[in-house]
C-alpha atoms as a PDB file:
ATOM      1  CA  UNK A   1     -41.101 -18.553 -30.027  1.00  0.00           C
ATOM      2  CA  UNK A   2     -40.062 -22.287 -28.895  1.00  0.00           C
ATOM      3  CA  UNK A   3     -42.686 -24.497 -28.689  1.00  0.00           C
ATOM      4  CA  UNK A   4     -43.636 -26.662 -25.566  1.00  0.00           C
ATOM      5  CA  UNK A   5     -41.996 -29.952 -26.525  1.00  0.00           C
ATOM      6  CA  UNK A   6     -38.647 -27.798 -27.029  1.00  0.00           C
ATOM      7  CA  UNK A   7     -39.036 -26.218 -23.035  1.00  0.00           C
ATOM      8  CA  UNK A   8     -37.044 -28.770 -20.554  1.00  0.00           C
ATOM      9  CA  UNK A   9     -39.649 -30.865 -18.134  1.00  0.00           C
ATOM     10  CA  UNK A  10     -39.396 -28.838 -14.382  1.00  0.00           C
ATOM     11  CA  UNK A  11     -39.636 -32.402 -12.760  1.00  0.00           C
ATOM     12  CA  UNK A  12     -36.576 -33.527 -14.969  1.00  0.00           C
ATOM     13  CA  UNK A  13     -34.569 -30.763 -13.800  1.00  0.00           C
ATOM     14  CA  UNK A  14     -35.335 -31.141 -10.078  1.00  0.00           C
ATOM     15  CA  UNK A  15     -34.646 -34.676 -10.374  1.00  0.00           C
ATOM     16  CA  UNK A  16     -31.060 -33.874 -12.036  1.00  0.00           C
ATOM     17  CA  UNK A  17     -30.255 -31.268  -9.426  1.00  0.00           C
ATOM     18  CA  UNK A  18     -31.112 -33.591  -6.474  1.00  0.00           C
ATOM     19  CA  UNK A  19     -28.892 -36.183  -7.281  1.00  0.00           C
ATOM     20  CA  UNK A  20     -25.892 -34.075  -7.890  1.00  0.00           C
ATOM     21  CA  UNK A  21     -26.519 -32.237  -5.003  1.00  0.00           C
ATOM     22  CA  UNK A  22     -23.832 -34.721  -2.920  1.00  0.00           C
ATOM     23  CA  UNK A  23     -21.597 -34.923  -5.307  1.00  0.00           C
ATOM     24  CA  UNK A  24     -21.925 -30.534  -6.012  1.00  0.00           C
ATOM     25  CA  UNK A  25     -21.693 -30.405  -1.560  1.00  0.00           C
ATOM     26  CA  UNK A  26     -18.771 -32.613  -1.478  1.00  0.00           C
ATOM     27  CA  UNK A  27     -16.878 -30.419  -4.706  1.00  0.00           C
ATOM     28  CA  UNK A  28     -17.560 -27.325  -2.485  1.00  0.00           C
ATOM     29  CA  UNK A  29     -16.219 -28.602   1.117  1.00  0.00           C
ATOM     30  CA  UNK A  30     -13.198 -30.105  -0.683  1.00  0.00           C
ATOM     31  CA  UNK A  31     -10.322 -27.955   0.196  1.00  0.00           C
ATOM     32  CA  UNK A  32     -12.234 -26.282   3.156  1.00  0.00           C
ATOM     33  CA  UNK A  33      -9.999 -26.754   5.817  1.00  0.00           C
ATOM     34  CA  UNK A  34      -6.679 -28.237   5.626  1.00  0.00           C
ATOM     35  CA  UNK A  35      -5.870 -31.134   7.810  1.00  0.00           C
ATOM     36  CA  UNK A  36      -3.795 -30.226  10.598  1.00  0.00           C
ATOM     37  CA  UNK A  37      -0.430 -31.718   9.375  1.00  0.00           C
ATOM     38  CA  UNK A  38      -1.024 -31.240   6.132  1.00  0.00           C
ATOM     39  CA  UNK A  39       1.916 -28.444   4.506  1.00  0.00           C
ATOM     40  CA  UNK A  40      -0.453 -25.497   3.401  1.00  0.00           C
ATOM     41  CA  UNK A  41       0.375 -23.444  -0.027  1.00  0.00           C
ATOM     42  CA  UNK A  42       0.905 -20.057  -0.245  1.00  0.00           C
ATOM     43  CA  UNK A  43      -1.027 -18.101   1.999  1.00  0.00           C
ATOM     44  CA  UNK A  44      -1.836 -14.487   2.488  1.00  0.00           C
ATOM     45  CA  UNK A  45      -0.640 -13.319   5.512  1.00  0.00           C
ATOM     46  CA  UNK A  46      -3.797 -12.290   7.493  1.00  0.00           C
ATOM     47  CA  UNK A  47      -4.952 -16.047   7.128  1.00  0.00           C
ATOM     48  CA  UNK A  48      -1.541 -17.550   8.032  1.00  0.00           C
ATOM     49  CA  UNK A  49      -1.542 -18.851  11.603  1.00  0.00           C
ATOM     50  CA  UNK A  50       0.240 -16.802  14.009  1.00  0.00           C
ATOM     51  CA  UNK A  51       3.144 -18.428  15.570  1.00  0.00           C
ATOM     52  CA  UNK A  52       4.106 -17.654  19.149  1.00  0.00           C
ATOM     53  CA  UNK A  53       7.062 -15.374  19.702  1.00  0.00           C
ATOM     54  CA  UNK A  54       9.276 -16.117  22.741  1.00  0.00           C
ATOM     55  CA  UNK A  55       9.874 -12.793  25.149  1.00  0.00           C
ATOM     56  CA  UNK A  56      13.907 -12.559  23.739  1.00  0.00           C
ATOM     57  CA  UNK A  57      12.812 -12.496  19.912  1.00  0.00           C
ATOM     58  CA  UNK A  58       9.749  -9.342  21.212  1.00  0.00           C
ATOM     59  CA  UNK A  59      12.297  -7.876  22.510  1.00  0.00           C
ATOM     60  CA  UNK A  60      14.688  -8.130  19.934  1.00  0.00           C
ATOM     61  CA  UNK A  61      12.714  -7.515  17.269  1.00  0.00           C
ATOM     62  CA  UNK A  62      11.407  -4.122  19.217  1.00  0.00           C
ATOM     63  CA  UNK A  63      14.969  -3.477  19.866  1.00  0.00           C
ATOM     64  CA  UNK A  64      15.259  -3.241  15.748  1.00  0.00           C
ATOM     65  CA  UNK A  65      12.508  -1.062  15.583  1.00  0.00           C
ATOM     66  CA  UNK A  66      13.739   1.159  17.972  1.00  0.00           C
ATOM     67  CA  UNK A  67      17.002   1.745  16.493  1.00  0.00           C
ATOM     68  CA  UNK A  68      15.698   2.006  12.893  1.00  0.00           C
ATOM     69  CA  UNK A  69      12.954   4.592  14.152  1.00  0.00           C
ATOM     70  CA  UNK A  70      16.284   6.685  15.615  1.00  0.00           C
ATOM     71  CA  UNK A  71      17.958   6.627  12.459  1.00  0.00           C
ATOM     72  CA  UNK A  72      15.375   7.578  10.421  1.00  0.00           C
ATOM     73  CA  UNK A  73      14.815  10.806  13.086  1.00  0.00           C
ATOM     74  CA  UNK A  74      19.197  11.514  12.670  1.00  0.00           C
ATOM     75  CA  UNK A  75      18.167  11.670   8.883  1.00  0.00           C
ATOM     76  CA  UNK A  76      15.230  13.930   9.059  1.00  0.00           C
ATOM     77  CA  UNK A  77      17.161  16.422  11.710  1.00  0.00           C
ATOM     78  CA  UNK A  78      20.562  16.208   9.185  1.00  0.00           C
ATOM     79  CA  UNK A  79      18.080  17.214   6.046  1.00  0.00           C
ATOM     80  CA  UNK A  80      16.159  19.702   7.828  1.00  0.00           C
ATOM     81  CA  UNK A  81      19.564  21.299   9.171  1.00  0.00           C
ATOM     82  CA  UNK A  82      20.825  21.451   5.462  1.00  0.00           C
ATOM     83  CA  UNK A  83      18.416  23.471   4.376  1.00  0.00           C
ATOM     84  CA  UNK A  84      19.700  26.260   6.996  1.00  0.00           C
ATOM     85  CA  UNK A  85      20.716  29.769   5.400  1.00  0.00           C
ATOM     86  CA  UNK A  86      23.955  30.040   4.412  1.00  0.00           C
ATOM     87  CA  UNK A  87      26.465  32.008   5.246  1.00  0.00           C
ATOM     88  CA  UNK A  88      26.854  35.672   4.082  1.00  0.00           C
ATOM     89  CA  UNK A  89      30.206  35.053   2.151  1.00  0.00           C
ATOM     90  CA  UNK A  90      29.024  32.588  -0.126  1.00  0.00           C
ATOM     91  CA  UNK A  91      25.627  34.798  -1.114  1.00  0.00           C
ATOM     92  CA  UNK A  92      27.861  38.359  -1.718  1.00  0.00           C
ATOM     93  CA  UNK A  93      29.120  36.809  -5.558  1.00  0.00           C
ATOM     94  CA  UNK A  94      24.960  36.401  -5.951  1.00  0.00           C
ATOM     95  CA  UNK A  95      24.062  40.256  -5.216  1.00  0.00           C
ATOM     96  CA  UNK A  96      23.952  41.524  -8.938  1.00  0.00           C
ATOM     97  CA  UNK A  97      21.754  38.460  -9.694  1.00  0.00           C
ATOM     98  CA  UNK A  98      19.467  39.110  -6.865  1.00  0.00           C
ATOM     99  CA  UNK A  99      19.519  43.233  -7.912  1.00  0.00           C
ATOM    100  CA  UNK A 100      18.405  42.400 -11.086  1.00  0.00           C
ATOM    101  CA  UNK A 101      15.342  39.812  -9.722  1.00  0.00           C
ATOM    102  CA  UNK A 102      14.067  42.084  -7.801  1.00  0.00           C
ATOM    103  CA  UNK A 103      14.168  45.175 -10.544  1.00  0.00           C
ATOM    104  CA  UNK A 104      12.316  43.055 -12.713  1.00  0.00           C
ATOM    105  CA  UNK A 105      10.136  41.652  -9.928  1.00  0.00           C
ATOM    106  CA  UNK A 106       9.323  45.336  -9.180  1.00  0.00           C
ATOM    107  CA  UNK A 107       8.588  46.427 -12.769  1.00  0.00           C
ATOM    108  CA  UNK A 108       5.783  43.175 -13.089  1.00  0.00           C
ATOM    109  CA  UNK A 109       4.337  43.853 -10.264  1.00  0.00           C
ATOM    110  CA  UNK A 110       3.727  47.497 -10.620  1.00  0.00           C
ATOM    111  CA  UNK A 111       0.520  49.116 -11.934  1.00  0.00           C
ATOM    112  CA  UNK A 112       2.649  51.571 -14.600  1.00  0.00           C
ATOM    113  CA  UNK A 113       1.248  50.878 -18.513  1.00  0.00           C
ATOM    114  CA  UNK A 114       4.027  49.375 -20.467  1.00  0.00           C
ATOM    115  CA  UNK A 115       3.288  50.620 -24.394  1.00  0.00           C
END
């Protein structure tokens, strides 16, 4: 257990804490704010301020959208349309293959004991 003399005085410690409380306040309201003109770091972009965007470059930039929004639906339409069955001539070399599936499919899924 530490004995009284080794405990720090309360009044010492207020005193040291009230006069670096200016110079701890200043530390903390440093970098703040930047000055107006002042070139700002890296910043993430919800805190970067928004610059106004003339009516042409909206426009444009909607125009962009637009057309990559199309392209991506001619994509989705051309993949979807691949997937389409195909044509009974190219399945007719697969018939054996699909004969013997659906043998075996039919011998699993039956209830007859196989000893």
């Amino acid at each position: 257990m530490s004995t009284p003399e080794e405990l720090p005085n309360p009044d010492e410690a207020l005193a040291r804490a009230r006069a670096t409380r200016k110079q701890m306040a200043a530390a903390l309201d440093e970098d703040q704010e930047p000055e107006v003109d002042e070139p700002v770091g890296w910043q993430p972009i919800w805190k970067r301020p928004r610059k106004p965007t003339s009516k042409a470059a909206k426009k444009a930039e909607l125009r962009k959208q637009r057309k990559r929004l199309q392209e991506a639906t001619k994509r989705r339409l051309a993949a979807g349309n691949s997937r389409r069955p195909r044509s009974r001539q190219n399945r007719l070399g697969n018939a054996a293959a699909r004969r013997d599936a659906r043998a075996l499919s039919r011998v699993r899924h039956s209830n007859a004991w196989l000893w």
